[in-house]
N, C-alpha and C. Protein backbone atom coordinates (compact mmCIF):
# COMPACT_ATOMS: atom_id res chain seq x y z
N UNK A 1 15.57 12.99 -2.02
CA UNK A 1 14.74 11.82 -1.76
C UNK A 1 15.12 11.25 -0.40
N UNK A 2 13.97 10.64 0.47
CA UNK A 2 14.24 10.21 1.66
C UNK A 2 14.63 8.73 1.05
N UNK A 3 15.66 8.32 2.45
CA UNK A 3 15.58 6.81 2.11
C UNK A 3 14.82 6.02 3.04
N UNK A 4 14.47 5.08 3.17
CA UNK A 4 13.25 4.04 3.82
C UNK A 4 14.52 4.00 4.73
N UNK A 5 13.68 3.65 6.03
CA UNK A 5 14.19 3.70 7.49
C UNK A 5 14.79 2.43 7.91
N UNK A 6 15.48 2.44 8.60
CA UNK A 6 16.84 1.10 9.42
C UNK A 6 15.35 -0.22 9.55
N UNK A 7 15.96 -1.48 9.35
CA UNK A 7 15.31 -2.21 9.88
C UNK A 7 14.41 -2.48 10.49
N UNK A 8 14.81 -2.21 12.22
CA UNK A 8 13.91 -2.08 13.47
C UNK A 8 12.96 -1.16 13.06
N UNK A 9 13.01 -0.39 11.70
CA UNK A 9 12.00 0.11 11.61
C UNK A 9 10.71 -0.64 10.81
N UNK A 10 11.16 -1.70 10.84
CA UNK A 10 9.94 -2.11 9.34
C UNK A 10 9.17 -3.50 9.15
N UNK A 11 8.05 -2.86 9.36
CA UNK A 11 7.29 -3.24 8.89
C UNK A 11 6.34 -2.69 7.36
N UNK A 12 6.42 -3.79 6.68
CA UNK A 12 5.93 -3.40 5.11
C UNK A 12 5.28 -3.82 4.60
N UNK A 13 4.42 -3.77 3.51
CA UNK A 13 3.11 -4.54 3.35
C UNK A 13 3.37 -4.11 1.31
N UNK A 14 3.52 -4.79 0.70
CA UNK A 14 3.87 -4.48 -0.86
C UNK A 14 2.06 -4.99 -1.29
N UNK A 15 1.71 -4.21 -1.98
CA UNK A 15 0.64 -4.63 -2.64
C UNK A 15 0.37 -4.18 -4.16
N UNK A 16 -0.05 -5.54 -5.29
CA UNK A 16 0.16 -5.42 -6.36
C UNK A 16 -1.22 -5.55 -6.81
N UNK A 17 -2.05 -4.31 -7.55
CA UNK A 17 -3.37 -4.73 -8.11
C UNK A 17 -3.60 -4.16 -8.83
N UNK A 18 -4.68 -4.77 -10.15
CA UNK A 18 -4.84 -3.99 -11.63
C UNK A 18 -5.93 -3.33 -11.09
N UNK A 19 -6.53 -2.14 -11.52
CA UNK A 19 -6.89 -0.96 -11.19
C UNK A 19 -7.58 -0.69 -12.71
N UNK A 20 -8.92 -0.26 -13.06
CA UNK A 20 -9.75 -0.13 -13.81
C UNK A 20 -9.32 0.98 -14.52
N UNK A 21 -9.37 1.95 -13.82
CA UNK A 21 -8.86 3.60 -14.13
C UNK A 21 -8.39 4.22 -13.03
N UNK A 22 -6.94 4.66 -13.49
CA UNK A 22 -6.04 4.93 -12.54
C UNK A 22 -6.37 6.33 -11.77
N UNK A 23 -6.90 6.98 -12.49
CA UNK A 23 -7.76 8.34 -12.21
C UNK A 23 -8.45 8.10 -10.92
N UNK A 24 -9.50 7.25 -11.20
CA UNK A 24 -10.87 6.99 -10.61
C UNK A 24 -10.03 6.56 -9.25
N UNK A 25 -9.10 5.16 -9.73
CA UNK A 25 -8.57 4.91 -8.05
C UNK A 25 -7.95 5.75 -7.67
N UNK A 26 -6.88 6.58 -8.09
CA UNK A 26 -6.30 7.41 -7.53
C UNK A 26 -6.58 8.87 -6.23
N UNK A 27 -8.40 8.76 -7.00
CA UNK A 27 -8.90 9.52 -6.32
C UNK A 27 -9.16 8.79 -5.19
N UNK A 28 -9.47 7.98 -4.76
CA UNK A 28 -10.57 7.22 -3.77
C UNK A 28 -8.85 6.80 -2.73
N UNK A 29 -7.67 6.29 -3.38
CA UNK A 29 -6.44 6.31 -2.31
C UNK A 29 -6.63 7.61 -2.00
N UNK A 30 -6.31 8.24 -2.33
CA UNK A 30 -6.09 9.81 -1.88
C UNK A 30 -6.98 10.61 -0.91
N UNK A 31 -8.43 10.18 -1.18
CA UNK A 31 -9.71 10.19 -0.11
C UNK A 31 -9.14 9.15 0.81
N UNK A 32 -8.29 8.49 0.95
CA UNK A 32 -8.29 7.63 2.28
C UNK A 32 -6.94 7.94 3.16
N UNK A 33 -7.25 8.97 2.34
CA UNK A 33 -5.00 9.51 3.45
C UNK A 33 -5.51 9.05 5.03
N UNK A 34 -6.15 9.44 5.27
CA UNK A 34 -6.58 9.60 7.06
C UNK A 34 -7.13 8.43 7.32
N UNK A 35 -7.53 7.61 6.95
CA UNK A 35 -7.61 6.38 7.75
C UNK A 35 -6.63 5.21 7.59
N UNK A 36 -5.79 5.34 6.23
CA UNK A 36 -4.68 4.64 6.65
C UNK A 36 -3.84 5.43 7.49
N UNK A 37 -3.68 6.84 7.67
CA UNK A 37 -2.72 7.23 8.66
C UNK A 37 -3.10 6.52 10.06
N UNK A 38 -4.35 6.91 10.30
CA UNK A 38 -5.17 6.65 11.55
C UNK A 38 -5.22 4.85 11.54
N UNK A 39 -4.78 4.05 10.40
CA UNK A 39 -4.77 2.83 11.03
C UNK A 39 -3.64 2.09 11.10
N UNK A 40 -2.51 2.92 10.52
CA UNK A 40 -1.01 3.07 11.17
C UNK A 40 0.35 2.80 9.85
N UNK A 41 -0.77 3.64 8.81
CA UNK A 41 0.05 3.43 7.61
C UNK A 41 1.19 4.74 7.84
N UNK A 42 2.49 4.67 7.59
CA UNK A 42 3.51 5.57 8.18
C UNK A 42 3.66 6.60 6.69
N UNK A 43 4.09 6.22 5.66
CA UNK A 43 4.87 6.31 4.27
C UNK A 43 4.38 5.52 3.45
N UNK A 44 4.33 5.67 2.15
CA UNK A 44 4.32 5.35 1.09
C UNK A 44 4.75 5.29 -0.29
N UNK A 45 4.91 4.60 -1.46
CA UNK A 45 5.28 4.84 -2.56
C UNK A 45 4.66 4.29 -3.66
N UNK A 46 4.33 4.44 -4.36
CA UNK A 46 3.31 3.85 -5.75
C UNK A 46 4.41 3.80 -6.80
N UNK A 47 3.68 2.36 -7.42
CA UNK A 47 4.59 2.48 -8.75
C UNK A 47 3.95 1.85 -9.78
N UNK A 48 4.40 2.24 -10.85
CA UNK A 48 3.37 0.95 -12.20
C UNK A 48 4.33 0.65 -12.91
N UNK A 49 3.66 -0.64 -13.15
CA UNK A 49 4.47 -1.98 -14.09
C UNK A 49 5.06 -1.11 -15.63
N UNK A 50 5.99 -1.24 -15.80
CA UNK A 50 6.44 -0.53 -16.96
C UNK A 50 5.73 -0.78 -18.50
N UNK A 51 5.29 -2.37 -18.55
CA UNK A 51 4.78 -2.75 -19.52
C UNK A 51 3.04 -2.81 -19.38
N UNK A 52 2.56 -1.71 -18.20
CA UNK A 52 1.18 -2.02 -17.84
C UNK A 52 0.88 -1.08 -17.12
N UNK A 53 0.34 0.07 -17.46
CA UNK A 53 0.21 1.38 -16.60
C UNK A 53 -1.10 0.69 -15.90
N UNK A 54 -1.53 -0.14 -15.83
CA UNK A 54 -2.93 0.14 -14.76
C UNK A 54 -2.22 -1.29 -13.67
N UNK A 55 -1.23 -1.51 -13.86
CA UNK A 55 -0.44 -2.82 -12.98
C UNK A 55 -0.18 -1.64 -11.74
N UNK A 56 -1.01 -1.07 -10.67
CA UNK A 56 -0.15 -0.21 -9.79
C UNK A 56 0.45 -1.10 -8.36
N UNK A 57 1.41 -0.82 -7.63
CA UNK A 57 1.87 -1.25 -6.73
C UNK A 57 2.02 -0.14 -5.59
N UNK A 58 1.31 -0.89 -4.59
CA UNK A 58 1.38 0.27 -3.64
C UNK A 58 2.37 -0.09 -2.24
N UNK A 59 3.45 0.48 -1.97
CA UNK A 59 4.32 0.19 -1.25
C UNK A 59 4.86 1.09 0.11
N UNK A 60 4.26 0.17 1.20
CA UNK A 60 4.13 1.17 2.69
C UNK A 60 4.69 0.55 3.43
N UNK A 61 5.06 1.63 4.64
CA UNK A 61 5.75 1.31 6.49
C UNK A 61 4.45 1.40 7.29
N UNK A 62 4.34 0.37 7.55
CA UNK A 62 3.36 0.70 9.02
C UNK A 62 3.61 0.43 10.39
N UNK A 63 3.20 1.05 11.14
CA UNK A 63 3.73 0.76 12.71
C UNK A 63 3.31 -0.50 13.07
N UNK A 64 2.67 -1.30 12.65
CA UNK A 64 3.08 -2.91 12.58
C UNK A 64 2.41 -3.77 11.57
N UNK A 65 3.01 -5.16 11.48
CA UNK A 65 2.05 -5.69 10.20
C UNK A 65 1.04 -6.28 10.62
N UNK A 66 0.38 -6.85 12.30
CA UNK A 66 -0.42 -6.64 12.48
C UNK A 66 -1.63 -5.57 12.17
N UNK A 67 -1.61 -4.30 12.34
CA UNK A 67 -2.01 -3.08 12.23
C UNK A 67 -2.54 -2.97 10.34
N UNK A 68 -1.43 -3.18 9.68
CA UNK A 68 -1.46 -3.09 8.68
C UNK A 68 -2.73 -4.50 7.97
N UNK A 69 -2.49 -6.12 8.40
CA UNK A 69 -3.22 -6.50 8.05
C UNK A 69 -4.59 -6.35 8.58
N UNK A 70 -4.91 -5.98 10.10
CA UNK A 70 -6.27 -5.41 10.36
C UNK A 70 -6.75 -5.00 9.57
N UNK A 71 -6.56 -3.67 8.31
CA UNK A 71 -6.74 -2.26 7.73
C UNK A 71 -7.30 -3.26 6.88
N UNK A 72 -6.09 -3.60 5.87
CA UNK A 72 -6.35 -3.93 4.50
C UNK A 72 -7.42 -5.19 4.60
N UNK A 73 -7.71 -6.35 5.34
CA UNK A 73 -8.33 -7.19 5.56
C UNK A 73 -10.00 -6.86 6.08
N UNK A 74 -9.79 -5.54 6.78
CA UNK A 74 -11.23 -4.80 7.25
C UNK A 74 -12.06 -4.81 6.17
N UNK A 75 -13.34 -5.25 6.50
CA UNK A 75 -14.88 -4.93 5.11
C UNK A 75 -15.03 -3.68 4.64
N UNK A 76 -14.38 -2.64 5.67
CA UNK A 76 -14.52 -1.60 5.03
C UNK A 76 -13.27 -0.88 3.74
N UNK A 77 -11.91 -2.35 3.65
CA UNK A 77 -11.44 -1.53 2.76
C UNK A 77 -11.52 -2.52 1.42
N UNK A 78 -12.28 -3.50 1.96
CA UNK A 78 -13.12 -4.84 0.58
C UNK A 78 -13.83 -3.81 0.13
N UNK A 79 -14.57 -2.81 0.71
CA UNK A 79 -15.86 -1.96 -0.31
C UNK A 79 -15.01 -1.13 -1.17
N UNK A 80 -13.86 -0.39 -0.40
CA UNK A 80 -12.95 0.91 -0.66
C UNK A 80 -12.69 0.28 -2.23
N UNK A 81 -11.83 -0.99 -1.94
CA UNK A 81 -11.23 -1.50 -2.94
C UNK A 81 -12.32 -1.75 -4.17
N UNK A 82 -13.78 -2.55 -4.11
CA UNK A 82 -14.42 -2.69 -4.75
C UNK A 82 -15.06 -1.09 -5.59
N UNK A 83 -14.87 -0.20 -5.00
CA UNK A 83 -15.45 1.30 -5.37
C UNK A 83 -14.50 1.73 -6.28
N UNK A 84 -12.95 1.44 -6.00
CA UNK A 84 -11.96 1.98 -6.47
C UNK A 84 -11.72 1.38 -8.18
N UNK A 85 -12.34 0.34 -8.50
CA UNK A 85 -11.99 -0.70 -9.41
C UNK A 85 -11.04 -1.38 -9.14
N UNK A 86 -10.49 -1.88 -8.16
CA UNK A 86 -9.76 -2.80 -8.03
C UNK A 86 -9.99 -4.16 -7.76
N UNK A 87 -9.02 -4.95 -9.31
CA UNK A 87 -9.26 -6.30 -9.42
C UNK A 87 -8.21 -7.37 -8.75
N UNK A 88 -8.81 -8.20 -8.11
CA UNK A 88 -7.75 -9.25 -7.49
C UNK A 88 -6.34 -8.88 -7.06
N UNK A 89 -6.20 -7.89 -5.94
CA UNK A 89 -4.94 -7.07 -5.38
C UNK A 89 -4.37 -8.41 -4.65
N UNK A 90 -3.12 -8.65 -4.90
CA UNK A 90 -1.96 -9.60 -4.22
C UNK A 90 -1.32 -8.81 -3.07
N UNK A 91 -1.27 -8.88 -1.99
CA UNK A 91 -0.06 -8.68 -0.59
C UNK A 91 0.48 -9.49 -0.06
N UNK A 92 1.47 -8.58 0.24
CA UNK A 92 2.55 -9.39 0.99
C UNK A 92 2.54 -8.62 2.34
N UNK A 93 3.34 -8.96 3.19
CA UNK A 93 3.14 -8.33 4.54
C UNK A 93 4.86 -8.97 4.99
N UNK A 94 5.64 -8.04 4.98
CA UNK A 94 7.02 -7.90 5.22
C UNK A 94 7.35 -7.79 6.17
N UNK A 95 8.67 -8.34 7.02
CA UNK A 95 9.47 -7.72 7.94
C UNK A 95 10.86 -6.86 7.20
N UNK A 96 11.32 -6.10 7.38
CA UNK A 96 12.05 -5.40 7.08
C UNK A 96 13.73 -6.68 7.70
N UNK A 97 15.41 -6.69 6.82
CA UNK A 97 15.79 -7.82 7.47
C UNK A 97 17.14 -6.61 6.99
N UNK A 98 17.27 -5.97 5.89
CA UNK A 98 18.11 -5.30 5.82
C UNK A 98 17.89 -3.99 5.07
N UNK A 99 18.62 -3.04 4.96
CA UNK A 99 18.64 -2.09 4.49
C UNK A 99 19.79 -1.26 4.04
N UNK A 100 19.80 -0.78 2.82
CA UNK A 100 21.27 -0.02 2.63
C UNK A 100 21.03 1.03 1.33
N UNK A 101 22.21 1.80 1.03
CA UNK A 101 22.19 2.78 -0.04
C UNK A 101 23.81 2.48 -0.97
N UNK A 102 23.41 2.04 -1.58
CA UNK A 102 24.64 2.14 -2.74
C UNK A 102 25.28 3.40 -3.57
């Protein structure tokens, strides 16, 4: 497993949203590899709520959080999201302050 990169590297954007059918969205993230690459999404990691498989959290580096809120804030990823079933997604938009491995 890689570990997430030094500080100066980070910028992060955590986003938490219930998701209709994880299938259905899963497909439509996955149709969008290339324009979050292309709008400066670096890495990623997904995760779901233990007590709530459709609770998914989607957790990325982008080459800045400018960059990053452009993307997610763009009309075109209000439709993405609306296509995907996704209901009322929460973000955060991070600076990275420390980092370590235990």
């Amino acid at each position: 497993m890689t570990a997430f990169p030094a500080p100066e590297d980070g910028a992060f954007v955590l986003i938490v949203h219930d998701v209709e059918d994880y299938g259905r969205w899963k497909q439509v993230f996955d149709d969008a590899a290339a324009i979050r690459r292309e709008a400066g999404e670096i890495e990623y990691r997904l995760l779901a709520s233990e007590s709530n498989e459709r609770r998914v959290v989607h957790f990325s580096r982008w080459t800045s959080l400018p960059a990053a809120r452009a993307f997610f804030e763009s009309p075109e990823l209000v439709e993405i999201r609306r296509i995907a079933g996704v209901r009322a997604p929460e973000f955060l938009y991070l600076n990275a302050i420390e980092a370590g491995v235990l």
